[in-house]
N, C-alpha and C. Protein backbone atom coordinates (compact mmCIF):
# COMPACT_ATOMS: atom_id res chain seq x y z
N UNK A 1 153.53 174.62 62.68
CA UNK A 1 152.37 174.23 61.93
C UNK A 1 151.29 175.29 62.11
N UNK A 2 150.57 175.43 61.06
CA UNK A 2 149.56 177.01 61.40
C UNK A 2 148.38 176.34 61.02
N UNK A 3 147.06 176.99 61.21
CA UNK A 3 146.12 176.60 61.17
C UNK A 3 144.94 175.62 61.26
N UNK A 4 146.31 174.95 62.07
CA UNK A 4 145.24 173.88 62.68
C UNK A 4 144.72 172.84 61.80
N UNK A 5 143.90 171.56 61.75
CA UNK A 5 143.61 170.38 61.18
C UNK A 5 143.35 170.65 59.17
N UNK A 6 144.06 169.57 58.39
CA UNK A 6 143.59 170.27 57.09
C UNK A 6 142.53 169.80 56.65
N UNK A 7 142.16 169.14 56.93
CA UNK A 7 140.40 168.14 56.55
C UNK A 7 139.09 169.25 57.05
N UNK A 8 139.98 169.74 57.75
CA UNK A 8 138.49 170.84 58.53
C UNK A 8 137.40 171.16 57.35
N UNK A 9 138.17 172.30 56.54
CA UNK A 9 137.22 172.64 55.79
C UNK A 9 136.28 171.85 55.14
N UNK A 10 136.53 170.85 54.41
CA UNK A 10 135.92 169.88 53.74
C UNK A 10 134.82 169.10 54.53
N UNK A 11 135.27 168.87 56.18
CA UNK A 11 134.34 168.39 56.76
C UNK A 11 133.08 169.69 56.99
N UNK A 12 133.28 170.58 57.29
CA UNK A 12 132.53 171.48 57.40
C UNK A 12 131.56 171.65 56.39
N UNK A 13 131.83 171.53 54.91
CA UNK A 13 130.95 171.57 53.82
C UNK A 13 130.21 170.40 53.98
N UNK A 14 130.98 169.36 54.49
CA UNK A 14 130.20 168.13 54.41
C UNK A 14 128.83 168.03 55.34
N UNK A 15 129.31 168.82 56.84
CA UNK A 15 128.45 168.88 57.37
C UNK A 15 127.47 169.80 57.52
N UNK A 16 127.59 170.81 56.85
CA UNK A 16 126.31 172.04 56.38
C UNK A 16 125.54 171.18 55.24
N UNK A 17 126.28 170.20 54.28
CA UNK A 17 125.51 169.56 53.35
C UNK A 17 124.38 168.68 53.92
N UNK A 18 125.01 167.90 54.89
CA UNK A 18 123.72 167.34 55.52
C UNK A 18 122.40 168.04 56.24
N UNK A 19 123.30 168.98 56.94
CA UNK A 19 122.31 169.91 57.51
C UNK A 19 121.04 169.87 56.79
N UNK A 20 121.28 170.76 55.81
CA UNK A 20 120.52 171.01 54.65
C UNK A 20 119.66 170.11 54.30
N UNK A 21 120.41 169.00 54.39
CA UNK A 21 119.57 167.64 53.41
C UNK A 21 118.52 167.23 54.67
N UNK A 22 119.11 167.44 55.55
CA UNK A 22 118.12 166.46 56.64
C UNK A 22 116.92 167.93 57.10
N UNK A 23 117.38 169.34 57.02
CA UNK A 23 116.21 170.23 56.80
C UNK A 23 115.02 170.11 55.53
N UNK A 24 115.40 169.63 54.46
CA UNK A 24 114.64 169.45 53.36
C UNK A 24 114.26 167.94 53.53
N UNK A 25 114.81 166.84 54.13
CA UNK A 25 113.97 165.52 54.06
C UNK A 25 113.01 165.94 55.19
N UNK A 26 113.55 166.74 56.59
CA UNK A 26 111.82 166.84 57.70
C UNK A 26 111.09 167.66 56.87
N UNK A 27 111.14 168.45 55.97
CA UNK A 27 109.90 169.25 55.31
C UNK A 27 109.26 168.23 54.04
N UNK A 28 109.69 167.13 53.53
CA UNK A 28 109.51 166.20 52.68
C UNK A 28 108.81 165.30 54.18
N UNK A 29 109.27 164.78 54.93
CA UNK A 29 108.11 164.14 55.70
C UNK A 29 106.70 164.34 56.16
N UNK A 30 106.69 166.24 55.76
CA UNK A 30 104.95 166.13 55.86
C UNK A 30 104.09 165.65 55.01
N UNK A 31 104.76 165.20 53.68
CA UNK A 31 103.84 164.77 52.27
C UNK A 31 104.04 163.57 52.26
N UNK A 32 104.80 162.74 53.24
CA UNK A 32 104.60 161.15 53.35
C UNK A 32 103.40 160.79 54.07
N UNK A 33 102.75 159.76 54.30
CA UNK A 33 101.77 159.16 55.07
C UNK A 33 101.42 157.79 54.90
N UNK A 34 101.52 157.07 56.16
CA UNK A 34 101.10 156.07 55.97
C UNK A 34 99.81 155.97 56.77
N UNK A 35 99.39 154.76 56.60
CA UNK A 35 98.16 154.19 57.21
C UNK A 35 98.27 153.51 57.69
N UNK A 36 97.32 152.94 59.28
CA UNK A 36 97.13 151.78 59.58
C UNK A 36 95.56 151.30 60.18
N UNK A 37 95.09 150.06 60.41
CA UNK A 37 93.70 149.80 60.54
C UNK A 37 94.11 149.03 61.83
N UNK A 38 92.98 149.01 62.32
CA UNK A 38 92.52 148.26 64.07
C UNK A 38 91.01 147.88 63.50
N UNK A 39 91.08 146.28 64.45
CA UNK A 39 89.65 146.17 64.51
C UNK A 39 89.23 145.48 63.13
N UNK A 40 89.96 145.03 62.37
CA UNK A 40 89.96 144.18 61.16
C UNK A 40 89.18 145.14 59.83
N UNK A 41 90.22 146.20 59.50
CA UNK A 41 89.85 147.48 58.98
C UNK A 41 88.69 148.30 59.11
N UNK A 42 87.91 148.14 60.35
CA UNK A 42 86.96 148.66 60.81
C UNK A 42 87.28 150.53 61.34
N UNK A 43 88.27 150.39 61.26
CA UNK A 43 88.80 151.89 61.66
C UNK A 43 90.25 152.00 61.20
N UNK A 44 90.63 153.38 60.17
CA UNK A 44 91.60 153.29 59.68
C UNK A 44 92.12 154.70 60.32
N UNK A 45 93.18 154.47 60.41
CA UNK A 45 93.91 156.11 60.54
C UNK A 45 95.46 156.18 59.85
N UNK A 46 95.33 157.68 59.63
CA UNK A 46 96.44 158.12 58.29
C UNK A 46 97.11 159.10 59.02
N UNK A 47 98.67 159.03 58.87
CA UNK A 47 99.74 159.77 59.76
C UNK A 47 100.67 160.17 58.69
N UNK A 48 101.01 161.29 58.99
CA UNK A 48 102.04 162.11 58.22
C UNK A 48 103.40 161.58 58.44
N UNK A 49 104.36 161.95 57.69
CA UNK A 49 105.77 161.57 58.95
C UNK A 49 105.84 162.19 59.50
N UNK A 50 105.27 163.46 59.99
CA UNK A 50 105.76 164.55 61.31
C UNK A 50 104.95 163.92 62.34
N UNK A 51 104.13 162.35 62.05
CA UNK A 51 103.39 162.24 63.50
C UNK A 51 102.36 163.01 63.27
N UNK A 52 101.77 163.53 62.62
CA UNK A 52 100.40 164.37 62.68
C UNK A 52 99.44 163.15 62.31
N UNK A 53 98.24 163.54 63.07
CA UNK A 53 97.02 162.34 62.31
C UNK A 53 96.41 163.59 61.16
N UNK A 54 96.50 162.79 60.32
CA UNK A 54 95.75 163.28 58.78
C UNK A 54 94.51 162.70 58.69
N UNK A 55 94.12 161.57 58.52
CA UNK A 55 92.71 160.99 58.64
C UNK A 55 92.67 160.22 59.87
N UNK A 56 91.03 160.17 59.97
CA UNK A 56 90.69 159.13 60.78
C UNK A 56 89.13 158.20 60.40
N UNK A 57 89.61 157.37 59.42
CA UNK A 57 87.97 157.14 59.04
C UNK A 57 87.66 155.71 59.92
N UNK A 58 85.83 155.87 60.59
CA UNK A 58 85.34 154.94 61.04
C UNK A 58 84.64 154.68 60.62
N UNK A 59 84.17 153.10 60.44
CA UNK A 59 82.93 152.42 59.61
C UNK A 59 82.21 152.25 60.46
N UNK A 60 80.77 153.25 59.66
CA UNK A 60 79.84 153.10 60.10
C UNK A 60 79.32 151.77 61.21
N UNK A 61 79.44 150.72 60.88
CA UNK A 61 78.71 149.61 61.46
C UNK A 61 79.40 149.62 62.91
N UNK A 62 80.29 150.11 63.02
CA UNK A 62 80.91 150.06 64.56
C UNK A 62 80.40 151.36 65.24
N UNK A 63 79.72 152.15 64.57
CA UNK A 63 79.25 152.96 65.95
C UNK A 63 78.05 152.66 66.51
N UNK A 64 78.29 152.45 67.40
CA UNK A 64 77.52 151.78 68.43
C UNK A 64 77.62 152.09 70.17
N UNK A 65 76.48 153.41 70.35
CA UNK A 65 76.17 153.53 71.74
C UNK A 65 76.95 152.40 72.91
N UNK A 66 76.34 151.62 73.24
CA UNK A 66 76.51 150.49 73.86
C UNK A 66 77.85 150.47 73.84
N UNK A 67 78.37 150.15 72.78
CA UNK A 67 80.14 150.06 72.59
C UNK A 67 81.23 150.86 72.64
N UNK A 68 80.68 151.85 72.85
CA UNK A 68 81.10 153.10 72.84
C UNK A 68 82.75 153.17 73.30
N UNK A 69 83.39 152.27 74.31
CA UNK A 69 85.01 151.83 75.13
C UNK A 69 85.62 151.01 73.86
N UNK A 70 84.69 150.27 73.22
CA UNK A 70 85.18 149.19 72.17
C UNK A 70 85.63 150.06 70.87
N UNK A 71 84.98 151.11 70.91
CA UNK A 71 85.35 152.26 69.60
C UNK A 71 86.51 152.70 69.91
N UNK A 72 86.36 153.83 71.11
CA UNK A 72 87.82 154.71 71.44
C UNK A 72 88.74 153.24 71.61
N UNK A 73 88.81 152.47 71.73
CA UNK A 73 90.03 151.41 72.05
C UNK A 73 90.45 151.18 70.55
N UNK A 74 89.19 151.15 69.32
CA UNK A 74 90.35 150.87 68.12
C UNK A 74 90.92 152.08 67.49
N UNK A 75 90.02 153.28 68.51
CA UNK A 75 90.69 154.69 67.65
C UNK A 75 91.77 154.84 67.96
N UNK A 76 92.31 154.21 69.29
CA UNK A 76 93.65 154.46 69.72
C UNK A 76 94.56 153.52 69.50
N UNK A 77 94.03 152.23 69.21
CA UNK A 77 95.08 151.11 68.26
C UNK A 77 95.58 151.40 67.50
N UNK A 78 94.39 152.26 66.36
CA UNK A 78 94.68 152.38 64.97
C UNK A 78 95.56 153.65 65.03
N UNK A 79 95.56 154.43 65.42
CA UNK A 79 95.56 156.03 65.56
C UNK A 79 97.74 155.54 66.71
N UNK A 80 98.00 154.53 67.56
CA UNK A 80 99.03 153.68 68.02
C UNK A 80 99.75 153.11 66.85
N UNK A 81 99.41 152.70 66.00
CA UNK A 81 99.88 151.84 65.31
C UNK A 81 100.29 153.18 63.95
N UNK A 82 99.38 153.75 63.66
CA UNK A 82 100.22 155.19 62.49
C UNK A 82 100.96 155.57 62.94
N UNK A 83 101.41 155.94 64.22
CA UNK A 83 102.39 157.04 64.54
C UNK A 83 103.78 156.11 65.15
N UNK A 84 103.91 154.85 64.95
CA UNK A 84 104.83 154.05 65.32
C UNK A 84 105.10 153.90 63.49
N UNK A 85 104.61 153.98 62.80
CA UNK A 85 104.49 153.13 61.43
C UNK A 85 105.63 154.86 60.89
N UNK A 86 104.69 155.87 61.28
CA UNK A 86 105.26 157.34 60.88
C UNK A 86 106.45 157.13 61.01
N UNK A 87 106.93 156.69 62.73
CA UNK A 87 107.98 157.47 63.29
C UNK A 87 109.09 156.18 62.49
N UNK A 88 108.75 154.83 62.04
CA UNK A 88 110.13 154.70 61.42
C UNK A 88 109.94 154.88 60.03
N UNK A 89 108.99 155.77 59.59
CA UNK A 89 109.18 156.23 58.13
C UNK A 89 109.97 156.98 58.07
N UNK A 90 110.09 158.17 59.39
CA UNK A 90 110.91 159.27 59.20
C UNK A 90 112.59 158.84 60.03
N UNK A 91 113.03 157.38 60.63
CA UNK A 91 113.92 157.10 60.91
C UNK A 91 114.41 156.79 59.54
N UNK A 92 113.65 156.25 58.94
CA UNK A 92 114.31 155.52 57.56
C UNK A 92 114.91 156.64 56.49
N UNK A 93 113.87 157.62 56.45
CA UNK A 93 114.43 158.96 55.17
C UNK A 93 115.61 159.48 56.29
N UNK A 94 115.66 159.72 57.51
CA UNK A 94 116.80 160.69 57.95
C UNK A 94 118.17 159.42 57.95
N UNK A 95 118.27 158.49 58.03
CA UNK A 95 119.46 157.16 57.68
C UNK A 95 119.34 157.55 56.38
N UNK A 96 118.59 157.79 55.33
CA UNK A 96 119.14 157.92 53.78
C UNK A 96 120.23 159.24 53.99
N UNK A 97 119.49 160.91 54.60
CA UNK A 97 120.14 161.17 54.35
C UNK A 97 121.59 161.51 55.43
N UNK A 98 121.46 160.52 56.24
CA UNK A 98 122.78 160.47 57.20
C UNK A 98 123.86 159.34 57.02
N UNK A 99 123.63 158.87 56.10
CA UNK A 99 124.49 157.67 55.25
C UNK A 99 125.86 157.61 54.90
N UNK A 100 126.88 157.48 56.46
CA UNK A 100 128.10 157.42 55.65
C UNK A 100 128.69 158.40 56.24
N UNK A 101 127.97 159.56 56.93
CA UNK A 101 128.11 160.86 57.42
C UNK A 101 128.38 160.60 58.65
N UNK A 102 127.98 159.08 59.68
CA UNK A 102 128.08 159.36 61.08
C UNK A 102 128.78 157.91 60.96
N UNK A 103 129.15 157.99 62.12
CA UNK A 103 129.72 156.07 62.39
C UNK A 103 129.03 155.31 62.86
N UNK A 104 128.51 154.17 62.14
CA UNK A 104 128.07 153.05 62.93
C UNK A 104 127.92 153.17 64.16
N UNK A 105 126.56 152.65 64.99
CA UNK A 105 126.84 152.47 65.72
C UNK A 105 126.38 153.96 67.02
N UNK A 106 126.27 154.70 66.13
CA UNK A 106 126.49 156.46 66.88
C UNK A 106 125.34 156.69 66.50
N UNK A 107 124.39 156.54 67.84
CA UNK A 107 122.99 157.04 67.80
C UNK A 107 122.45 158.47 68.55
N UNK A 108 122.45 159.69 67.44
CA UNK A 108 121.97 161.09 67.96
C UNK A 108 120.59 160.79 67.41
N UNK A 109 119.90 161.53 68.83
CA UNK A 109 118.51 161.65 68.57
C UNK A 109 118.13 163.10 67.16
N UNK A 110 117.64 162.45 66.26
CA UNK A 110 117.19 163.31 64.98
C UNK A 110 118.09 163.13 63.92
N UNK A 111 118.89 162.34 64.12
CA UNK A 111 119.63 161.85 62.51
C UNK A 111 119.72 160.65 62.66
């Protein structure tokens, strides 16, 4: 028998195809963003899917000297809550494009 397994090749295309796809969905995750609010939309913050903070808007009526622990606590709720919201935006596009490609069950970190 010569050359070894005959599926090879085919898997090989298959798997440069994903490559590819899952290089072009992380460059498609910087133009996603979601949002989330803390503090009963008193402070909103906006996350890319790479996890970057994009906005951070605070309403006016909450800045407040005095309160000053009560602020940074919803900047970091809100600002907690985008980058958990991000990170399964970008679990969800890399399962589109790893669909079928891995087995059940078979969890690599980044696909």
């Amino acid at each position: 028998m010569k050359g070894g397994f005959p599926g090879m090749p085919n898997m090989m295309k298959q798997i440069q195809k994903m490559q590819e796809d899952m290089a072009k969905a992380q460059q498609q995750l910087g133009n996603l963003t979601v949002s989330e609010e803390a503090g009963g939309g008193m402070i909103k913050a906006t996350v890319n899917g790479n996890k970057e903070l994009i906005s951070l808007v605070i309403d006016p009526s909450v800045i407040n000297a005095d309160e000053k622990e009560i602020l940074e606590d919803l900047v970091v709720a809100a600002v907690n809550k985008a980058i958990a919201s991000a990170t399964k935006l970008a679990e969800e596009e890399m399962q589109k494009v790893t669909k079928g490609m891995l087995p059940p069950g078979l969890n690599i970190p980044g696909f």
